[in-house]
PDB file of N, CA and C in Angstrom:
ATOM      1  N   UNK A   1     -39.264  12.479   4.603  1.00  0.00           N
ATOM      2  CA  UNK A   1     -38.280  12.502   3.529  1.00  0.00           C
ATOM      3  C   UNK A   1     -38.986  12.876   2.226  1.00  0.00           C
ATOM      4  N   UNK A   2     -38.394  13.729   1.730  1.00  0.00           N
ATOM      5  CA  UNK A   2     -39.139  14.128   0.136  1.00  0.00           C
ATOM      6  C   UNK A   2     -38.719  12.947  -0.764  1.00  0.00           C
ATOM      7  N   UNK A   3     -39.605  13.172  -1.775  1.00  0.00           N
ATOM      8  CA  UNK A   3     -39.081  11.555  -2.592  1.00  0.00           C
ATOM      9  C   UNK A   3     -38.064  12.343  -3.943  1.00  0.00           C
ATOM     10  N   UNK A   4     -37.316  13.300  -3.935  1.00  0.00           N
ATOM     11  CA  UNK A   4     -36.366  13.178  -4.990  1.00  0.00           C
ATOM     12  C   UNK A   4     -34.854  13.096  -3.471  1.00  0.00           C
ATOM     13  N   UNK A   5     -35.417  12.981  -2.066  1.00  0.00           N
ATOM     14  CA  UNK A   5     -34.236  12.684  -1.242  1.00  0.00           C
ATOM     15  C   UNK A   5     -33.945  10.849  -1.496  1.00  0.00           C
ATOM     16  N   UNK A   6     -35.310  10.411  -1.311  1.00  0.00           N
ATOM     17  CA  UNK A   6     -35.088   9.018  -1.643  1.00  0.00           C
ATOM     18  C   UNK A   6     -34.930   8.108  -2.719  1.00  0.00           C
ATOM     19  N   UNK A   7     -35.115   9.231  -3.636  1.00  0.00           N
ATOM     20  CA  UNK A   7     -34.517   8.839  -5.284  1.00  0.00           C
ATOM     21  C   UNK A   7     -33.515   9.138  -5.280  1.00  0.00           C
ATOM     22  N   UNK A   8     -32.665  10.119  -4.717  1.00  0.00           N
ATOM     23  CA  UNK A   8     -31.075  10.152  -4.622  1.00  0.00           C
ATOM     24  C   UNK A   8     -30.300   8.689  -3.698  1.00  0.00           C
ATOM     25  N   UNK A   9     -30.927   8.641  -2.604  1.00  0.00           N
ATOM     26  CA  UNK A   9     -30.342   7.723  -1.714  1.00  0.00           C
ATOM     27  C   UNK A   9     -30.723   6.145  -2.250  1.00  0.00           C
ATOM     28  N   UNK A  10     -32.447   5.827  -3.304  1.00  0.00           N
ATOM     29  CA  UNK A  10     -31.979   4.909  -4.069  1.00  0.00           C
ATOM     30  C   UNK A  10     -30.455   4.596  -5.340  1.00  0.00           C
ATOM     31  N   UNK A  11     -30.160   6.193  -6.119  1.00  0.00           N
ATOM     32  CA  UNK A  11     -29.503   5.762  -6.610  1.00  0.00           C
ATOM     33  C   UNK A  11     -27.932   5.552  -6.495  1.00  0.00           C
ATOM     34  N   UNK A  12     -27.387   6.541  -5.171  1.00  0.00           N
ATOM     35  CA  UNK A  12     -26.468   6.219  -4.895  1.00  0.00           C
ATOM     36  C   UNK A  12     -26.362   4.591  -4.002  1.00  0.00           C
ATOM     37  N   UNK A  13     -27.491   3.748  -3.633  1.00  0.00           N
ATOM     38  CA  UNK A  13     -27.533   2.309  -3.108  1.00  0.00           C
ATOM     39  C   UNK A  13     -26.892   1.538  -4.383  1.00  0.00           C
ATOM     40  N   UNK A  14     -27.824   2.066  -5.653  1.00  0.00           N
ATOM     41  CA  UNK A  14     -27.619   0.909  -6.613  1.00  0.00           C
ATOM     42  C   UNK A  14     -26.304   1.213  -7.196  1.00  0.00           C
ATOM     43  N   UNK A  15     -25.626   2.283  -7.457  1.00  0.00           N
ATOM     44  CA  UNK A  15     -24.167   2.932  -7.535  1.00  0.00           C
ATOM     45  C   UNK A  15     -23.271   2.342  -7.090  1.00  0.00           C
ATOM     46  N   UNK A  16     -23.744   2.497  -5.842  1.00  0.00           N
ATOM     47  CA  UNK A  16     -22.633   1.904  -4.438  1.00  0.00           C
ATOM     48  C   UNK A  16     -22.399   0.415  -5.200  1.00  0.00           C
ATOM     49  N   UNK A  17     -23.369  -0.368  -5.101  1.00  0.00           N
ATOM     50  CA  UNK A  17     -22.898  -1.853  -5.164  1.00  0.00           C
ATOM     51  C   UNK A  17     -23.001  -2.435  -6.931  1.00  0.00           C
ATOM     52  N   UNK A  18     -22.679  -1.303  -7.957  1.00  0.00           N
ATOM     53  CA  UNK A  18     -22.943  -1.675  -9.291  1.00  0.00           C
ATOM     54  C   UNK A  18     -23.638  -0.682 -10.208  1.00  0.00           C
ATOM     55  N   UNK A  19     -24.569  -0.616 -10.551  1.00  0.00           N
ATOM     56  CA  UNK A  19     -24.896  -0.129 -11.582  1.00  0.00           C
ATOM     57  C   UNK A  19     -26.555  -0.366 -12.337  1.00  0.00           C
ATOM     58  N   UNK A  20     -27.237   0.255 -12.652  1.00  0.00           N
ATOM     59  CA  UNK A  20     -28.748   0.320 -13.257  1.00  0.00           C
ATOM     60  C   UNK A  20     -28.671  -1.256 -14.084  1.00  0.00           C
ATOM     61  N   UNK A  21     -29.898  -2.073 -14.202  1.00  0.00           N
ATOM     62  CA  UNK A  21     -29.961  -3.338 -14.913  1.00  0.00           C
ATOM     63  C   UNK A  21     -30.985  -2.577 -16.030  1.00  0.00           C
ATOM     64  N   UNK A  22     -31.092  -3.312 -16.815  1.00  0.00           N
ATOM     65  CA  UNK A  22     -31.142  -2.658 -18.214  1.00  0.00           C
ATOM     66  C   UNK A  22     -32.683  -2.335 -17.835  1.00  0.00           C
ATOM     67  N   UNK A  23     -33.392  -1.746 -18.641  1.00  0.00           N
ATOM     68  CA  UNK A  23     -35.189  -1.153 -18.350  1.00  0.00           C
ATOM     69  C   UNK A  23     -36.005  -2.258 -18.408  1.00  0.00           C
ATOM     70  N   UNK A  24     -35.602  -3.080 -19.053  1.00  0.00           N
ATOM     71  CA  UNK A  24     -37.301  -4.365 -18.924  1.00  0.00           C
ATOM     72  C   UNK A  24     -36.765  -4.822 -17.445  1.00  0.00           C
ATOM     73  N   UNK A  25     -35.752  -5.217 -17.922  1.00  0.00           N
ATOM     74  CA  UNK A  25     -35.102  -5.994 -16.633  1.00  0.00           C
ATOM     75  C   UNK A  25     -35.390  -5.228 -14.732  1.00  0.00           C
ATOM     76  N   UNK A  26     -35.619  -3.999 -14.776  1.00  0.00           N
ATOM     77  CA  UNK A  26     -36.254  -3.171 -14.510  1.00  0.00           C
ATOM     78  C   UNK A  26     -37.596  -3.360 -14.177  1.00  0.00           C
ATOM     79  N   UNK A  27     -38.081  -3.330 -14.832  1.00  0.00           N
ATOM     80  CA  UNK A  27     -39.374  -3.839 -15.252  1.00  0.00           C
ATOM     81  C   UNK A  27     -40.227  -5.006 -14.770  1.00  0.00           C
ATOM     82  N   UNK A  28     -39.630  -5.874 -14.968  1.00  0.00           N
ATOM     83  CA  UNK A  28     -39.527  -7.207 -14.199  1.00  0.00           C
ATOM     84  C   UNK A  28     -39.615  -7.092 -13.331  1.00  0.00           C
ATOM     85  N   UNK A  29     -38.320  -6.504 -12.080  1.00  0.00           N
ATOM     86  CA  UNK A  29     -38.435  -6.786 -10.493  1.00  0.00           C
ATOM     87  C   UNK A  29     -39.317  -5.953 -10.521  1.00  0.00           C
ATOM     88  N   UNK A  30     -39.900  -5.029 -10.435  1.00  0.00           N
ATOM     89  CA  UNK A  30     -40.978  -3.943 -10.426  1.00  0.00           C
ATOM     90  C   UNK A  30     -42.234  -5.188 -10.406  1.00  0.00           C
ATOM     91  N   UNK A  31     -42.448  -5.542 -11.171  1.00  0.00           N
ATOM     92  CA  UNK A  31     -43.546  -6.678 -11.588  1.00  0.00           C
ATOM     93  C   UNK A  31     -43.743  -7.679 -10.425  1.00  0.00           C
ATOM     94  N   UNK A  32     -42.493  -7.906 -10.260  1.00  0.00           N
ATOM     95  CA  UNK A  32     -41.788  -8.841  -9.273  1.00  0.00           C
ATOM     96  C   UNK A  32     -42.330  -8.462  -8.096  1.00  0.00           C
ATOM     97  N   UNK A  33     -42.185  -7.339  -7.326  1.00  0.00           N
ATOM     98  CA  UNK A  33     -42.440  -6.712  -6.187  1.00  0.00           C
ATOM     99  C   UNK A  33     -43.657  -6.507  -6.121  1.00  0.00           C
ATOM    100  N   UNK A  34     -44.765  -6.163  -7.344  1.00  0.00           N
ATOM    101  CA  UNK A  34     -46.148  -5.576  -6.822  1.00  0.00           C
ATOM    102  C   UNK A  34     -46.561  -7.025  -6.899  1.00  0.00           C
ATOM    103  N   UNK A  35     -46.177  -8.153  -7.317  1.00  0.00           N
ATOM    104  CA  UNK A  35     -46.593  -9.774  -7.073  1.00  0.00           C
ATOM    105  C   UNK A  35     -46.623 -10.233  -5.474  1.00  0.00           C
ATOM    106  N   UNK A  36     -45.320 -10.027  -5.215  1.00  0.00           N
ATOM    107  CA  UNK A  36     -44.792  -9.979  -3.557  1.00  0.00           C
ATOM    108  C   UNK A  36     -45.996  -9.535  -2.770  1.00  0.00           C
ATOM    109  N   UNK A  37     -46.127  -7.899  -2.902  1.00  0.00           N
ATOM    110  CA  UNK A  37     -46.811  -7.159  -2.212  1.00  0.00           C
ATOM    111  C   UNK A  37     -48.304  -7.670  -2.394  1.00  0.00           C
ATOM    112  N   UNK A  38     -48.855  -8.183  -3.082  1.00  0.00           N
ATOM    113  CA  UNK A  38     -50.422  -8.772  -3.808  1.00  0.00           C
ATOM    114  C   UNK A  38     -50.183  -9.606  -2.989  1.00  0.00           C
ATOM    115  N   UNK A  39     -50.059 -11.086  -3.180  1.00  0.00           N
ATOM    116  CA  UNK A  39     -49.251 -11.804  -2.338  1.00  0.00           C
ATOM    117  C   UNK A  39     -49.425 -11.858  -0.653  1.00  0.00           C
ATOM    118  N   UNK A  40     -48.626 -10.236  -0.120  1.00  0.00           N
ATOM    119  CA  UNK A  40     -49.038 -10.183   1.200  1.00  0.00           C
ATOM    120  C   UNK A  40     -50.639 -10.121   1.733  1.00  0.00           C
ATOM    121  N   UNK A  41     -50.951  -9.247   0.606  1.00  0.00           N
ATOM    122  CA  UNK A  41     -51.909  -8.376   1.038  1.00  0.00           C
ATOM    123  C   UNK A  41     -53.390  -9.620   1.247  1.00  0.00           C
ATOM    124  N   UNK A  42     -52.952 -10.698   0.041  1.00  0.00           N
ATOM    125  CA  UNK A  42     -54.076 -11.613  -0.371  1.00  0.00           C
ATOM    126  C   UNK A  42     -54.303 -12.427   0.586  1.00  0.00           C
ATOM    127  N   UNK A  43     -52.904 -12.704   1.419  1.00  0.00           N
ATOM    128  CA  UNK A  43     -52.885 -13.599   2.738  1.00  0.00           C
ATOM    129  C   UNK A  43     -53.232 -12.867   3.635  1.00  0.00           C
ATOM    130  N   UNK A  44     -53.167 -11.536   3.848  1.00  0.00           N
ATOM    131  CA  UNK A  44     -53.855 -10.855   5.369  1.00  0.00           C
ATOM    132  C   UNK A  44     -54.972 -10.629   4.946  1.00  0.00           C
ATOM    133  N   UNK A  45     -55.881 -10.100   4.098  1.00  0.00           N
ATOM    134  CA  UNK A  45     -57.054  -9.565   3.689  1.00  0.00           C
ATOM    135  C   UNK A  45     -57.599 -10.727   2.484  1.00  0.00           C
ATOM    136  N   UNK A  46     -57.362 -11.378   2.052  1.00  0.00           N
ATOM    137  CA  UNK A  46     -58.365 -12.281   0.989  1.00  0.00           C
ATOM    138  C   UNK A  46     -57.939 -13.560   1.238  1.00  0.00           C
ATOM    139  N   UNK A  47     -58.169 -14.316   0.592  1.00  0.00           N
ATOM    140  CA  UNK A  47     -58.801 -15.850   0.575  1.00  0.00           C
ATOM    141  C   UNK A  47     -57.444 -16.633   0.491  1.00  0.00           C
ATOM    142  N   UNK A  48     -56.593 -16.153   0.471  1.00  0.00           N
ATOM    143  CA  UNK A  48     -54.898 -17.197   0.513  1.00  0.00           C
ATOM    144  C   UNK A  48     -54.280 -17.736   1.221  1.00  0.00           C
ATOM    145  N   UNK A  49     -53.833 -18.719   2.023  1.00  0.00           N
ATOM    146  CA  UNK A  49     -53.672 -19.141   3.023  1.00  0.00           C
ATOM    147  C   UNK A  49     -52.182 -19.514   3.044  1.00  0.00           C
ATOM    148  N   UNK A  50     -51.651 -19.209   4.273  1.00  0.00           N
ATOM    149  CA  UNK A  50     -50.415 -18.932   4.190  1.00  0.00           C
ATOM    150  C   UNK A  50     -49.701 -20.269   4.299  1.00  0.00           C
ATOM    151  N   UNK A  51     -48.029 -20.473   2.850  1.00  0.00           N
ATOM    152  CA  UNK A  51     -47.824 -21.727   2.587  1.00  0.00           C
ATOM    153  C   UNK A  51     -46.497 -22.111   3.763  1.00  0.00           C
ATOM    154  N   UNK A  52     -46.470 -20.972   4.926  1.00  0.00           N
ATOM    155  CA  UNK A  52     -45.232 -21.259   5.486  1.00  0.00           C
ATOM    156  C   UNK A  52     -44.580 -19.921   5.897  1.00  0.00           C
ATOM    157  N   UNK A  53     -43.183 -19.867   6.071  1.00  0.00           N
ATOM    158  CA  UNK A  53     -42.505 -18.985   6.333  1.00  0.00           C
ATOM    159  C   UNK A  53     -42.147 -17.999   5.074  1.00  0.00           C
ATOM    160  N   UNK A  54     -42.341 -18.230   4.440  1.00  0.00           N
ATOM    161  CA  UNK A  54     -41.943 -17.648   3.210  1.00  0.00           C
ATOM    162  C   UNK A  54     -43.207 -16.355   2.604  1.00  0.00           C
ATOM    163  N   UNK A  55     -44.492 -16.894   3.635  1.00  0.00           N
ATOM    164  CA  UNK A  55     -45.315 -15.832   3.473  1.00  0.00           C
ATOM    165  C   UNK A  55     -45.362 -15.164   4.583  1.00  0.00           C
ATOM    166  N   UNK A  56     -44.450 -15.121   5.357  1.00  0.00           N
ATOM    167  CA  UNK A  56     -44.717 -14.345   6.068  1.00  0.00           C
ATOM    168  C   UNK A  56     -44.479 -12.803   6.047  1.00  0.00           C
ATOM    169  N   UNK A  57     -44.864 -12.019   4.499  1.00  0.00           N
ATOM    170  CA  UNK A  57     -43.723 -11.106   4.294  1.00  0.00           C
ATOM    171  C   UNK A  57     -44.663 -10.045   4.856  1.00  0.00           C
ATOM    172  N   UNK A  58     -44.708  -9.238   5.093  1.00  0.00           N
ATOM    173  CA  UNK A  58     -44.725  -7.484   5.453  1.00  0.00           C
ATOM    174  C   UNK A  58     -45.282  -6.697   4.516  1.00  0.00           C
ATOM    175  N   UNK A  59     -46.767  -6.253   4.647  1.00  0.00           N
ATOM    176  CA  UNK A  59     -47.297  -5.167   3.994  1.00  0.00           C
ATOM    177  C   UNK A  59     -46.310  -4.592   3.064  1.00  0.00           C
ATOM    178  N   UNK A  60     -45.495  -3.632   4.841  1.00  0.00           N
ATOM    179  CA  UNK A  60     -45.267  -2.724   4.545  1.00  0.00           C
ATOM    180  C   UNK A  60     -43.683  -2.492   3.732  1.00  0.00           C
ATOM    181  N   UNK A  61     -42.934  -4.154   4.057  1.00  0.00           N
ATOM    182  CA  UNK A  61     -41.928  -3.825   3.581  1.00  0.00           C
ATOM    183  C   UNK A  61     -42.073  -4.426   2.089  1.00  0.00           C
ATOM    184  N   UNK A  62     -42.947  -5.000   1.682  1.00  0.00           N
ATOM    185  CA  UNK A  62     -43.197  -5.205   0.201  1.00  0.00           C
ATOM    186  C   UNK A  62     -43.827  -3.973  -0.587  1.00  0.00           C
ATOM    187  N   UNK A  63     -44.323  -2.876   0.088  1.00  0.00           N
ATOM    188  CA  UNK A  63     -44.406  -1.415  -0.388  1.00  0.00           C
ATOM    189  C   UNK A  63     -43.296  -0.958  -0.134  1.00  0.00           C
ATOM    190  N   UNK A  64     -42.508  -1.432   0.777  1.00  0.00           N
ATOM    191  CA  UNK A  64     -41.116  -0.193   0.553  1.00  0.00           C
ATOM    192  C   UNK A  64     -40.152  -0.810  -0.877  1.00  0.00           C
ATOM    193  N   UNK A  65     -40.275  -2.211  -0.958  1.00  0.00           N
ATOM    194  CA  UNK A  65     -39.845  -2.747  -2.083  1.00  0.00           C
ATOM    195  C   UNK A  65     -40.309  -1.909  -3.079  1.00  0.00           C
ATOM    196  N   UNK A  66     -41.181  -2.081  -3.431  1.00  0.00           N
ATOM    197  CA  UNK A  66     -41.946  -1.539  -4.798  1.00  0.00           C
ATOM    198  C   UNK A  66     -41.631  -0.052  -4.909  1.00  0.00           C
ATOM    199  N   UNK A  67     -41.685   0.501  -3.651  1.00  0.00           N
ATOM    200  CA  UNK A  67     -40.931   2.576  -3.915  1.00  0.00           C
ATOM    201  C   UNK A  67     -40.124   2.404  -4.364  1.00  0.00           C
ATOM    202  N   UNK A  68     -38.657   1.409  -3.799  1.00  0.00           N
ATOM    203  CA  UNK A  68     -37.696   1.190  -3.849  1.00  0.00           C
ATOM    204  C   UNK A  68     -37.148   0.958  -5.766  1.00  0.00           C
ATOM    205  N   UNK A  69     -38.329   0.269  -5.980  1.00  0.00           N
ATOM    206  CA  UNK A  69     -37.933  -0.423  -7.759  1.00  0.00           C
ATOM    207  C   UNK A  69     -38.147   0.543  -8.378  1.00  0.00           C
ATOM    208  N   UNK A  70     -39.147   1.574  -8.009  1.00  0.00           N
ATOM    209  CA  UNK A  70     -39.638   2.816  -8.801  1.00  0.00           C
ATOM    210  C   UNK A  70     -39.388   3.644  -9.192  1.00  0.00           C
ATOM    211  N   UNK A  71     -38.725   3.749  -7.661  1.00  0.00           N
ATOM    212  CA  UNK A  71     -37.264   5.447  -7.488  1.00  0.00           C
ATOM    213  C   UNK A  71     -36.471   4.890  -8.341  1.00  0.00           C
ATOM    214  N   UNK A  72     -35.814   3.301  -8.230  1.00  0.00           N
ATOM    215  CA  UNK A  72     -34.352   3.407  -8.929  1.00  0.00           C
ATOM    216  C   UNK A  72     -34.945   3.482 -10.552  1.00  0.00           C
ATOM    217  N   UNK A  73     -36.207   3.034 -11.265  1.00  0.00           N
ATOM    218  CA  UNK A  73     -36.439   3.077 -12.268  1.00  0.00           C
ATOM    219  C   UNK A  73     -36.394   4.796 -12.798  1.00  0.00           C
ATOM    220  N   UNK A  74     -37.088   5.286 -12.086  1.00  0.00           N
ATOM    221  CA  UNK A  74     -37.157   7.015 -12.287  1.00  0.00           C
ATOM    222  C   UNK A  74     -36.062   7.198 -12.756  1.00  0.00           C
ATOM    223  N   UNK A  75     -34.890   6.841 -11.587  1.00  0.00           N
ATOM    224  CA  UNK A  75     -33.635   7.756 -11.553  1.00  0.00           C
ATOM    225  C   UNK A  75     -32.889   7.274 -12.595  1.00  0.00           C
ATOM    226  N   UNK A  76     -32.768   5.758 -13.480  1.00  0.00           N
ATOM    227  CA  UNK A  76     -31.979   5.584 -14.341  1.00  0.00           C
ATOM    228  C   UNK A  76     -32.661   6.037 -16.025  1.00  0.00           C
ATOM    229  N   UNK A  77     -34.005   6.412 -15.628  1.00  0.00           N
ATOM    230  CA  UNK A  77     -34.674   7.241 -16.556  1.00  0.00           C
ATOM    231  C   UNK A  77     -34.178   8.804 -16.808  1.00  0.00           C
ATOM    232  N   UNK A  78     -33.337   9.041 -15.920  1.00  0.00           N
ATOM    233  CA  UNK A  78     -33.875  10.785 -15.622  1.00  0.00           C
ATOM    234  C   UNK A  78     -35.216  11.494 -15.054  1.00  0.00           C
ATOM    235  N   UNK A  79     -35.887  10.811 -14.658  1.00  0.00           N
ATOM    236  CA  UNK A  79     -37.170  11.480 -14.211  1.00  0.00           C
ATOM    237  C   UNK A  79     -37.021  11.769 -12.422  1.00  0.00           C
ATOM    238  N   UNK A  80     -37.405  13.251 -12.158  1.00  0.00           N
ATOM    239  CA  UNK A  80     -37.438  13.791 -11.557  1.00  0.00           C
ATOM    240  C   UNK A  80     -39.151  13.267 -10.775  1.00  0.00           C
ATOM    241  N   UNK A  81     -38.708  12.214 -10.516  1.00  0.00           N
ATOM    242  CA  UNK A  81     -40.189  11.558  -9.730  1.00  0.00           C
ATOM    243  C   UNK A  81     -40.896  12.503  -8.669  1.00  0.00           C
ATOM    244  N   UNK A  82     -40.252  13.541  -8.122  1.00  0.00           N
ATOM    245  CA  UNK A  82     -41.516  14.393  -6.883  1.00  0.00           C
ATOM    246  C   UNK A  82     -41.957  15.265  -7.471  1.00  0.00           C
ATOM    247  N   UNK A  83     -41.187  15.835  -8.849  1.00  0.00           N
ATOM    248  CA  UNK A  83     -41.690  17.196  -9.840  1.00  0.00           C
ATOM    249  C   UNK A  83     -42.892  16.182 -10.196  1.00  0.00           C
ATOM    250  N   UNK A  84     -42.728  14.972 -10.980  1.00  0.00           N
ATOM    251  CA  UNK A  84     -44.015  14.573 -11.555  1.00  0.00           C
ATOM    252  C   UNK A  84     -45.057  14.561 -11.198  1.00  0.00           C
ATOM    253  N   UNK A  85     -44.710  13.648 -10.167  1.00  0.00           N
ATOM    254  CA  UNK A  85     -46.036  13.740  -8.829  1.00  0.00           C
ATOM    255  C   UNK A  85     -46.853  14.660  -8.850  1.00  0.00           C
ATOM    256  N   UNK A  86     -46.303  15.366  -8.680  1.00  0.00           N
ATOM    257  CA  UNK A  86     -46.962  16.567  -7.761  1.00  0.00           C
ATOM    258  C   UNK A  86     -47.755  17.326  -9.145  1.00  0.00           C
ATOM    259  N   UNK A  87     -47.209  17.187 -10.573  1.00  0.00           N
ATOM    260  CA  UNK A  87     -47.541  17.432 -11.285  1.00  0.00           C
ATOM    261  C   UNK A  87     -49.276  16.683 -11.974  1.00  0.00           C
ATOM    262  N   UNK A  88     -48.699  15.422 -11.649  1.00  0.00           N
ATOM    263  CA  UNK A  88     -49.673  14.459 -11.822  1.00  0.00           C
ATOM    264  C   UNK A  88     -50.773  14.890 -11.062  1.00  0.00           C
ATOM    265  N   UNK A  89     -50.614  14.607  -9.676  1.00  0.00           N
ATOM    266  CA  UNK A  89     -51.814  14.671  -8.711  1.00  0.00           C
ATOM    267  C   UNK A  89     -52.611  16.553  -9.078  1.00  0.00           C
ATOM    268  N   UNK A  90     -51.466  17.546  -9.556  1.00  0.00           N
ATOM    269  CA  UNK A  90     -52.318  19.200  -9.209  1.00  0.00           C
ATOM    270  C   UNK A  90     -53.405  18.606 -10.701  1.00  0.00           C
ATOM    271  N   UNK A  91     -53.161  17.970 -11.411  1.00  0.00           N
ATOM    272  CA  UNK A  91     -53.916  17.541 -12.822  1.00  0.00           C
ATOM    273  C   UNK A  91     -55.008  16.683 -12.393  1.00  0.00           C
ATOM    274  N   UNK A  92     -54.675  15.760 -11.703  1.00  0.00           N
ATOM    275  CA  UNK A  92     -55.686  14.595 -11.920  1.00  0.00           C
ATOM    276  C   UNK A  92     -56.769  15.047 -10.658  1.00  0.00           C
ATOM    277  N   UNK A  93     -56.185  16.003  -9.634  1.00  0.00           N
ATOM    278  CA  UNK A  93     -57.484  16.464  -8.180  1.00  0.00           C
ATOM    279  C   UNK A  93     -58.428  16.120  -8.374  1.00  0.00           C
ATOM    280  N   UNK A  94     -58.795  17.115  -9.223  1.00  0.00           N
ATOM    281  CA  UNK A  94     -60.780  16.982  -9.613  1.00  0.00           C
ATOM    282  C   UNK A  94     -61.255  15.439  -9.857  1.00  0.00           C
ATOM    283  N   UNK A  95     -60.184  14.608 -10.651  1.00  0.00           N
ATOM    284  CA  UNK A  95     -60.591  12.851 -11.366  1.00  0.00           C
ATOM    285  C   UNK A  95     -60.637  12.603  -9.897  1.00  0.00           C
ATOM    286  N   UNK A  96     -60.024  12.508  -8.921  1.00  0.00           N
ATOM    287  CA  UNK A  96     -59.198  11.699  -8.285  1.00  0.00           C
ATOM    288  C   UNK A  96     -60.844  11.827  -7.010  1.00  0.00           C
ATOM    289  N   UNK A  97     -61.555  12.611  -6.556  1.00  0.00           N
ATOM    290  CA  UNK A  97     -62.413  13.089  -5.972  1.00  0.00           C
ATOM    291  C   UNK A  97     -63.454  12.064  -6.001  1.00  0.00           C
ATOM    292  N   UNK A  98     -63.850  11.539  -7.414  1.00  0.00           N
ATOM    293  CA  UNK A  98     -64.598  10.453  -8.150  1.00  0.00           C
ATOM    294  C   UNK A  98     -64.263   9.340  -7.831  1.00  0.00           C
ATOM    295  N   UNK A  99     -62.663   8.983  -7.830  1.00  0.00           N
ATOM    296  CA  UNK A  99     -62.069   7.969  -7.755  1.00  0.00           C
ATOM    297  C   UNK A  99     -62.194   7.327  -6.595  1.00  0.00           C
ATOM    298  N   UNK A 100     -61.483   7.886  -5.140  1.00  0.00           N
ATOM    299  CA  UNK A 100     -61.418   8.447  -4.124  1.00  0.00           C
ATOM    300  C   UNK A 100     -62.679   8.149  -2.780  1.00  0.00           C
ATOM    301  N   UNK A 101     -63.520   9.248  -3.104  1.00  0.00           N
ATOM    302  CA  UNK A 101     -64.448   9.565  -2.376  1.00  0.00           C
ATOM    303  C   UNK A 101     -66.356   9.332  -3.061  1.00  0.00           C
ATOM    304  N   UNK A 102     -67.091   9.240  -2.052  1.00  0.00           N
ATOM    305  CA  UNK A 102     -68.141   8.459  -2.808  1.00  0.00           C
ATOM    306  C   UNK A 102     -68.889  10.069  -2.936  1.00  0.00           C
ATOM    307  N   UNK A 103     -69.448   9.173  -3.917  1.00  0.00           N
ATOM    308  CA  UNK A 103     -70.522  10.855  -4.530  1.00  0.00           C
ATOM    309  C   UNK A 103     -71.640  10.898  -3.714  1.00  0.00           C
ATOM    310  N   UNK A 104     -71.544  13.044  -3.858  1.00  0.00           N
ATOM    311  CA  UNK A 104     -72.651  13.065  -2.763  1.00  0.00           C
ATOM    312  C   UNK A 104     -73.978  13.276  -3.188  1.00  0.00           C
ATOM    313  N   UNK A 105     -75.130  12.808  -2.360  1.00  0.00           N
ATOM    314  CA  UNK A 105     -76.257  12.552  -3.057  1.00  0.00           C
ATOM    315  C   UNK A 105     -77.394  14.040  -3.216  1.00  0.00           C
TER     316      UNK A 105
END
């Protein structure tokens, strides 16, 4: 799926049942979700020990959360989130190499 398909199909979800919550507010669950997702990640891979059922959440569906808050943030922005991207990443290649991959000796 291209992501201005799933920025459409986020915003006709949030459409369907209402309407954009204001930008901090926005903001927030966004915050909200990469907490979640930290959270998972800290209980499968670091030192957190799980308090019950309530941690039992999903990598992967606490990353689909967080696409999920992103796209709908994009889309009540106007931002064309796969133009950016793609814009972002043809810019940042060369940084990203550094970032990325270890230097060769």
């Amino acid at each position: 799926m291209e992501i201005s398909e799933a920025q459409e199909k986020a915003k006709k979800l949030i459409l369907h049942y209402g309407d954009y919550w204001e930008p901090l507010s926005q903001l927030a669950r966004l915050t909200e979700e990469v907490g979640e997702l930290a959270r998972a990640m800290n209980i499968k891979h670091g030192g957190k020990k799980s308090k019950g059922e309530m941690d039992n959440r999903k990598i992967e569906n606490e990353l689909a959360d967080v696409l999920f808050t992103t796209l709908a943030i994009a889309s009540a922005q106007g931002i064309d989130l796969g133009s950016v991207y793609e814009k972002k990443v043809k810019a940042d290649y060369k940084k990203m190499k550094g970032v990325y991959f270890k230097d060769e000796d």
